[in-house]
Structure formats: structure tokens, C-alpha cells
Protein backbone atom coordinates (compact mmCIF):
# COMPACT_ATOMS: atom_id res chain seq x y z
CA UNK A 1 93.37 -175.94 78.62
CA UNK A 2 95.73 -175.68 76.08
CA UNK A 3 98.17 -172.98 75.60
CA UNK A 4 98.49 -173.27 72.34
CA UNK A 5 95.44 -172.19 71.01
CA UNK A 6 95.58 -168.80 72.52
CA UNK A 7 95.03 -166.48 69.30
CA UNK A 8 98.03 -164.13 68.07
CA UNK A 9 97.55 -161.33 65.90
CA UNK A 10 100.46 -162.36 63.67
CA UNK A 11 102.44 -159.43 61.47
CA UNK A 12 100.73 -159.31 58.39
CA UNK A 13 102.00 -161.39 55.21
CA UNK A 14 104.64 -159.91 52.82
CA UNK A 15 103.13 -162.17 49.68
CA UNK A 16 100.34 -163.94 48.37
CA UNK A 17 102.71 -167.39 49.07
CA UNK A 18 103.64 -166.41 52.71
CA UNK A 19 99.85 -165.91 53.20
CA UNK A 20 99.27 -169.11 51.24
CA UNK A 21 101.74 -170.58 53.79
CA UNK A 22 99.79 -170.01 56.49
CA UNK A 23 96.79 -171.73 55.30
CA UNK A 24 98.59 -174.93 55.22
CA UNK A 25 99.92 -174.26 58.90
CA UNK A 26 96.19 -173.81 59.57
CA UNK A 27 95.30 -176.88 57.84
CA UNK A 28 97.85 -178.91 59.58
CA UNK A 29 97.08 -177.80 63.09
CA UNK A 30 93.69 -178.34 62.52
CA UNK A 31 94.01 -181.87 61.07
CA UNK A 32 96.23 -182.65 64.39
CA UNK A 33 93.34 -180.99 66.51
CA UNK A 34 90.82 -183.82 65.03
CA UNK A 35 91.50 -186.98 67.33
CA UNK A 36 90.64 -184.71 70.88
CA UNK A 37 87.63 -183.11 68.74
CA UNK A 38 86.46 -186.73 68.37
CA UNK A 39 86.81 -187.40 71.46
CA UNK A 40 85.87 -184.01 73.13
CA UNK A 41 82.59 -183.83 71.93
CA UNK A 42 81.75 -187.89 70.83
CA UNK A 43 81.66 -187.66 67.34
CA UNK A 44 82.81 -191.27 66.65
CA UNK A 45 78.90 -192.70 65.94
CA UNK A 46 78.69 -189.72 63.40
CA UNK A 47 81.54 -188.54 61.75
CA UNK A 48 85.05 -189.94 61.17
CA UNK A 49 87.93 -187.81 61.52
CA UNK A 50 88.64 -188.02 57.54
CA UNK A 51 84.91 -186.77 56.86
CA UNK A 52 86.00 -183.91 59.46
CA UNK A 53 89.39 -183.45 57.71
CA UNK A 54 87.68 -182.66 54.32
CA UNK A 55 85.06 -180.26 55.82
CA UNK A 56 87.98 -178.40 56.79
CA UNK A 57 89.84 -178.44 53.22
CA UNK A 58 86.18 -177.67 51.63
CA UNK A 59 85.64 -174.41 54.23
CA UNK A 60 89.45 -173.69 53.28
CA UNK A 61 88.40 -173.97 49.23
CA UNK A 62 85.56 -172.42 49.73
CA UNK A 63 87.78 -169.06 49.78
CA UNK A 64 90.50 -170.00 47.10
CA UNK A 65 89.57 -166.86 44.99
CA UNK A 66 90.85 -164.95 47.49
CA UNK A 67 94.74 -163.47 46.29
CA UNK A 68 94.79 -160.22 48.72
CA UNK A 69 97.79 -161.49 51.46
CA UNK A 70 95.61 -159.20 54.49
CA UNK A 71 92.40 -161.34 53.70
CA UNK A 72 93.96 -164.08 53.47
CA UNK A 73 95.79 -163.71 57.41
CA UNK A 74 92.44 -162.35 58.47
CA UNK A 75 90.78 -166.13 57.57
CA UNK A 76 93.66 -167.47 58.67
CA UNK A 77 92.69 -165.41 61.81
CA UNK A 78 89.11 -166.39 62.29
CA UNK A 79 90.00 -169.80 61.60
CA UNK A 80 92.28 -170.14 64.06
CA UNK A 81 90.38 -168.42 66.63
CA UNK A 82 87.39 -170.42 65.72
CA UNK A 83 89.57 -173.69 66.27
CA UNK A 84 90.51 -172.35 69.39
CA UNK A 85 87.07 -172.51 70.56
CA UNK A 86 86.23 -176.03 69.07
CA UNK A 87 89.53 -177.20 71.12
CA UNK A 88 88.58 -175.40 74.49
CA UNK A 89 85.18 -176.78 74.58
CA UNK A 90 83.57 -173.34 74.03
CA UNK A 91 81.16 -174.67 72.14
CA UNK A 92 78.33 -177.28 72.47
CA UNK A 93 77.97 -180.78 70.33
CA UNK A 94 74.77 -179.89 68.76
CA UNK A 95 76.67 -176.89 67.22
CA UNK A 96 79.62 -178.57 66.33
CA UNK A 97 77.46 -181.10 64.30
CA UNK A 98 75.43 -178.67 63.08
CA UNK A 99 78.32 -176.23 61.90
CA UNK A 100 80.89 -178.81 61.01
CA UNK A 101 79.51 -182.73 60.05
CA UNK A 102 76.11 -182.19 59.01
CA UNK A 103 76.22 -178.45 57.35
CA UNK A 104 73.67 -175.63 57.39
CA UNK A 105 72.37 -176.97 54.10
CA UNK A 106 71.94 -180.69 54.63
CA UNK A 107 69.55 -179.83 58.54
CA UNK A 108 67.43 -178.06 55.79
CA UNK A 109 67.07 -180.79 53.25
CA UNK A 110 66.95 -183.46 55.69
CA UNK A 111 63.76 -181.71 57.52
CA UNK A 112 61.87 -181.06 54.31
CA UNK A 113 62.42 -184.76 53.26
CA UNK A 114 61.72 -186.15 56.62
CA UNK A 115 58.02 -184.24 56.54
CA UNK A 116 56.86 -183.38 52.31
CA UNK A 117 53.44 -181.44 54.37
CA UNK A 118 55.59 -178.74 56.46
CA UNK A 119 53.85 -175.80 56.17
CA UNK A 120 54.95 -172.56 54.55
CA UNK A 121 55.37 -170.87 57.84
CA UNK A 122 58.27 -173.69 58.88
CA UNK A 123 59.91 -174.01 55.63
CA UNK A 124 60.49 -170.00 55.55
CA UNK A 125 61.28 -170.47 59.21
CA UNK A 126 64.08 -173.34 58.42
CA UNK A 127 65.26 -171.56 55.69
CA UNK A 128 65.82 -167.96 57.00
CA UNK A 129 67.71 -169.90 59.94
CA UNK A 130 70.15 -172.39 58.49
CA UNK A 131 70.89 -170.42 55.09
């Protein structure tokens, strides 16, 4: 596919705002990615792409503690790399719904609602499994 998703190890940041830098590259390349993600895997009847764009910015807040420049490339890293997979089709819809429009959290809830008399065997078994 693509050529320009293959993953770089790039030098490692001088700063905290070089890192920081980065993440908004990330965030940019993976809003632009969004339309042949759509389209890739057929995510029109359950997602739009700004839903999709604010998972992204949530996963990306989810580590804005984070002020050491190396951790910060080494998300940078993963992310990329995981976006390269997304991109190249490595993985399948049901995990890209699962992972990325629904959440790990929400399968959970919406299985317990969806049947109030699953039995303590399934709701350990749903919970060790998607949390």
C-alpha cells in the first residue's frame, strides 16, 4: 500500500515542545487518514469521521500528564505504528469497532444492559476481557 506509513524510529526529541510537536503531526496525519478508514473498513452506518476524530484526541488526552520528551516519541511511536496498521488493512472491522468507535468499556455495558440475568460466570468473563 502506502509508503508512507512505513514506521521510522525518529531521533529522539530535544524538549518537552519538540515532543509536543510531534503529537500534533500525529494528530494531523491521523485526522487525514480518516476518509480511507471510512471507507476501508465501512464505517459510514456507524461512526462518522468527526466521532473517529475525537476518539483520537481523547486516546491522545488520555496521556497529557505525560512531560518526559522519550515517552512522549515512544506514543508518538506506537501510535503511528498502530495507524500504520489501521491504514494497511492489518486489522479486521470487528476490531476496529471494537478498539476505536464503540470502546472496550461501552461492549461491556451494552451486554449487561442488553441481558440484567447474565450469570456471574459471563459477567467475570466480559469483564476480565474488555477491561
Amino acid at each position: 500500500m502506502s509508503s508512507a506509513f512505513r514506521v521510522k524510529v525518529p531521533a529522539n526529541s530535544a524538549s518537552v515542545e519538540e515532543a509536543r510537536k510531534r503529537v500534533f503531526q500525529f494528530f494531523k496525519e491521523a485526522c487525514r487518514s480518516l476518509p480511507s478508514v471510512m471507507e476501508i473498513y465501512n464505517l459510514y452506518d456507524i461512526a462518522t469521521i468527526s466521532q473517529l476524530r475525537s476518539n483520537i484526541a481523547a486516546q491522545i488526552r488520555k496521556n497529557a500528564h505525560v512531560k518526559d520528551p522519550k515517552v512522549i516519541d515512544m506514543l508518538v511511536f506506537k501510535g503511528t505504528e498502530e495507524l500504520g496498521n489501521v491504514v494497511e488493512q492489518a486489522k479486521q472491522r470487528h476490531h476496529i469497532i471494537g478498539q476505536y468507535v464503540v470502546g472496550r468499556q461501552d461492549l461491556f455495558k451494552d451486554s449487561s444492559v442488553k441481558d440484567p440475568n447474565l450469570s456471574p460466570f459471563l459477567k467475570n468473563f466480559y469483564t476480565s476481557n474488555y477491561f
